[in-house]
C-alpha atoms as a PDB file:
ATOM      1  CA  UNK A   1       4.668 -13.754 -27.353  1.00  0.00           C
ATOM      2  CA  UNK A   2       3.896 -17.397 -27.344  1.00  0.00           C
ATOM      3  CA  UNK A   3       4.773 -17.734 -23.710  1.00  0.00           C
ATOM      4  CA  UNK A   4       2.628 -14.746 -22.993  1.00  0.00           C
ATOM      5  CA  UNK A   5      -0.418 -16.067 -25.236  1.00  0.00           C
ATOM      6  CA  UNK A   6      -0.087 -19.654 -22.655  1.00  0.00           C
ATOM      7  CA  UNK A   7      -0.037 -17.500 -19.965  1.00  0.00           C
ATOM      8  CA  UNK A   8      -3.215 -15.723 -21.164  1.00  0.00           C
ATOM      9  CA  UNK A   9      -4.786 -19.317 -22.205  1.00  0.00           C
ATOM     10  CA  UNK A  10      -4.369 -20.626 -18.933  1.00  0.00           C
ATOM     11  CA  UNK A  11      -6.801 -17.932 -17.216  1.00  0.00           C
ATOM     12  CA  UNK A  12      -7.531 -18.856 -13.494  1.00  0.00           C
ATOM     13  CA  UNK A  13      -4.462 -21.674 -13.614  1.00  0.00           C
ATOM     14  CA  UNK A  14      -1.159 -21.983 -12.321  1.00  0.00           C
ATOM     15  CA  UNK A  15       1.384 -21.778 -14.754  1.00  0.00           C
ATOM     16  CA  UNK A  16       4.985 -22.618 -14.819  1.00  0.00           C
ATOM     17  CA  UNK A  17       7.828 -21.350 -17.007  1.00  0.00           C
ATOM     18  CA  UNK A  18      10.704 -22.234 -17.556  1.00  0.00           C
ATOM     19  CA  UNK A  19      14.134 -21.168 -18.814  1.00  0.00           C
ATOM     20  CA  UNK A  20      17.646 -22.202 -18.256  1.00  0.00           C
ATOM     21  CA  UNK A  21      21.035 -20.616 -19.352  1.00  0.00           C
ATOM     22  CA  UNK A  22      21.284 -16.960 -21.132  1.00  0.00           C
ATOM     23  CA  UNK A  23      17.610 -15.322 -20.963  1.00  0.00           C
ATOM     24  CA  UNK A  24      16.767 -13.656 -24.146  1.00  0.00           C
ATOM     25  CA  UNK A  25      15.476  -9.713 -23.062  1.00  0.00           C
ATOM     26  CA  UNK A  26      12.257 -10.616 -24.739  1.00  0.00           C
ATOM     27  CA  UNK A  27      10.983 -12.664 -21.544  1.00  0.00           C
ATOM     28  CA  UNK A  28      11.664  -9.845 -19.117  1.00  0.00           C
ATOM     29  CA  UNK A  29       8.081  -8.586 -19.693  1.00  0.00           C
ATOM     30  CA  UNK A  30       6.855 -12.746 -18.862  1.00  0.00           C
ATOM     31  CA  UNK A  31       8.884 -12.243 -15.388  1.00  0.00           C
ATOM     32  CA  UNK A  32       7.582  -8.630 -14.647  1.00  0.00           C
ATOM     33  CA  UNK A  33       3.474 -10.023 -14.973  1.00  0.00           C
ATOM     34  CA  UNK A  34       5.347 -12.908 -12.325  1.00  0.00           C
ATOM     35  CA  UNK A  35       3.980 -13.580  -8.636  1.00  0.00           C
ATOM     36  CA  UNK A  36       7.347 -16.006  -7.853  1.00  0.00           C
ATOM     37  CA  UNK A  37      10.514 -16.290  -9.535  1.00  0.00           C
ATOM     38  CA  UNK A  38      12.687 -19.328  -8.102  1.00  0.00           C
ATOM     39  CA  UNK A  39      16.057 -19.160  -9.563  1.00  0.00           C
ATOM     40  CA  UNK A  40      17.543 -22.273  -8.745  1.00  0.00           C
ATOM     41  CA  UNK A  41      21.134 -22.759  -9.361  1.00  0.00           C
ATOM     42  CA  UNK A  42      24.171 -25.347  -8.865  1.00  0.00           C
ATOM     43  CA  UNK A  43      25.225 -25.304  -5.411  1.00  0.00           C
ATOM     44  CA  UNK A  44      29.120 -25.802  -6.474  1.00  0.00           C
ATOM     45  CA  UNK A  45      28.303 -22.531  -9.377  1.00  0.00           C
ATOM     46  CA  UNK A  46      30.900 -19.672  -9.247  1.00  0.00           C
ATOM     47  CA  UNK A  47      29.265 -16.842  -6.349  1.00  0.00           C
ATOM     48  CA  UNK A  48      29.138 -14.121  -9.050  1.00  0.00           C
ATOM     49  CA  UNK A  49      27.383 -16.381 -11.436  1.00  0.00           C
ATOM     50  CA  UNK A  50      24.754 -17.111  -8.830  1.00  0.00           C
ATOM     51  CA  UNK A  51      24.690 -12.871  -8.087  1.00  0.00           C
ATOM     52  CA  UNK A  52      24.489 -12.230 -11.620  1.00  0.00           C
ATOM     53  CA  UNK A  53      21.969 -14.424 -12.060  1.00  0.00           C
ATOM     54  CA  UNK A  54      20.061 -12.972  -9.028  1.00  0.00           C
ATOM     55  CA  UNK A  55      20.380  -9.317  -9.814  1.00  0.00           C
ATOM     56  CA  UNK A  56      19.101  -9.966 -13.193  1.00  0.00           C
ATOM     57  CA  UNK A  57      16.230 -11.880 -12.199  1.00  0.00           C
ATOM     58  CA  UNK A  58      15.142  -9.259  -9.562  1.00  0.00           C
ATOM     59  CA  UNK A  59      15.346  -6.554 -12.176  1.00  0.00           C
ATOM     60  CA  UNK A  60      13.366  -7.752 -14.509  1.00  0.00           C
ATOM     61  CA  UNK A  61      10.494  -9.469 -12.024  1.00  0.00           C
ATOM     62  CA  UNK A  62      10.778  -6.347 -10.144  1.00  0.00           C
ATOM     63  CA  UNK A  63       6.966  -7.034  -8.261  1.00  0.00           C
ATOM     64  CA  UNK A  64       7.482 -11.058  -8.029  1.00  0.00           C
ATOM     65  CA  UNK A  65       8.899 -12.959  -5.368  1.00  0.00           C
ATOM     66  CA  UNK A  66      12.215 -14.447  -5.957  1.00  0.00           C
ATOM     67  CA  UNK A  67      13.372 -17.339  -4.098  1.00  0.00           C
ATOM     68  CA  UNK A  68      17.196 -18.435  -4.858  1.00  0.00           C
ATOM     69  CA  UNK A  69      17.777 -22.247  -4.401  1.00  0.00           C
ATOM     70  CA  UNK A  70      21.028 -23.816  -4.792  1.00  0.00           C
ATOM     71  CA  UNK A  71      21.022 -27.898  -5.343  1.00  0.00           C
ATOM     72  CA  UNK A  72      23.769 -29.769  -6.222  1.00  0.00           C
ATOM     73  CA  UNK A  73      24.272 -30.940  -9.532  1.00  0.00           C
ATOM     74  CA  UNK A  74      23.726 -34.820  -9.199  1.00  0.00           C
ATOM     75  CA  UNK A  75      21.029 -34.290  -6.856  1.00  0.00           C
ATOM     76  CA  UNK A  76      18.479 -36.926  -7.721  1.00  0.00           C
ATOM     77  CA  UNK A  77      15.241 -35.637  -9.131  1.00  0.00           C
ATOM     78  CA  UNK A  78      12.918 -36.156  -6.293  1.00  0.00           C
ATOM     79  CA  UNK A  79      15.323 -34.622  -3.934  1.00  0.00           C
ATOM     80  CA  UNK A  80      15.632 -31.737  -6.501  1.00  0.00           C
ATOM     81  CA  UNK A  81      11.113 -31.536  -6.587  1.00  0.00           C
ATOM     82  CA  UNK A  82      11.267 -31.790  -3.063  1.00  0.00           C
ATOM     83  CA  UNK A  83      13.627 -28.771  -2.358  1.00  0.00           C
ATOM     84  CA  UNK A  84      12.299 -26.561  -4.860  1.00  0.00           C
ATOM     85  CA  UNK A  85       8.798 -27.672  -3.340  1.00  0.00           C
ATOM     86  CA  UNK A  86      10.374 -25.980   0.053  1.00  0.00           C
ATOM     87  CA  UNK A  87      11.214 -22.817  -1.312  1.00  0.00           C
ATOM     88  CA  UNK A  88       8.063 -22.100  -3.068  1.00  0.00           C
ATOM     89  CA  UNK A  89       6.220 -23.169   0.099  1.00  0.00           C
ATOM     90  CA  UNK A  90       8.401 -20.752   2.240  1.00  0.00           C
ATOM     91  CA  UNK A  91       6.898 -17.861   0.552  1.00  0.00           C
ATOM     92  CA  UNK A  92       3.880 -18.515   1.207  1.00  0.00           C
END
């Protein structure tokens, strides 16, 4: 609810969210009212984490975009602003 009450607060903004590790079913409803979902994992992460991950993701934002970026774990963080930068632009 408080995520969804930002959202709303925001109006005519963009707005990012963000969650890492286990996703709690409550924010399924946050990623279905989504335009792009960018599920960025560890590049050296086990292939049916990253498919897990994806599935999941896709159900729940089921009219969003999602973009699936992989980055490797000690990647600096303006290398890591810079690729995630890419994907959302490649939607676009």
């Amino acid at each position: 609810e408080a995520v969804e009450a930002a959202v709303a607060a925001a109006g005519a903004a963009s707005v990012v969210t963000v969650l890492a590790g286990p996703r709690h079913p409550a924010f399924d409803s946050v990623l279905a009212a989504q335009d792009l979902v960018l599920v960025v994992i560890a590049a050296d992460a086990e292939a049916s984490l990253a498919e897990l991950a994806t599935a999941s993701v896709t159900a729940a934002a089921a009219t969003a975009a999602v973009r699936v970026v992989a980055l490797p774990a000690r990647l600096a963080a303006p290398a890591r602003r810079a690729a995630v930068a890419r994907a959302m632009g490649a939607l676009r």
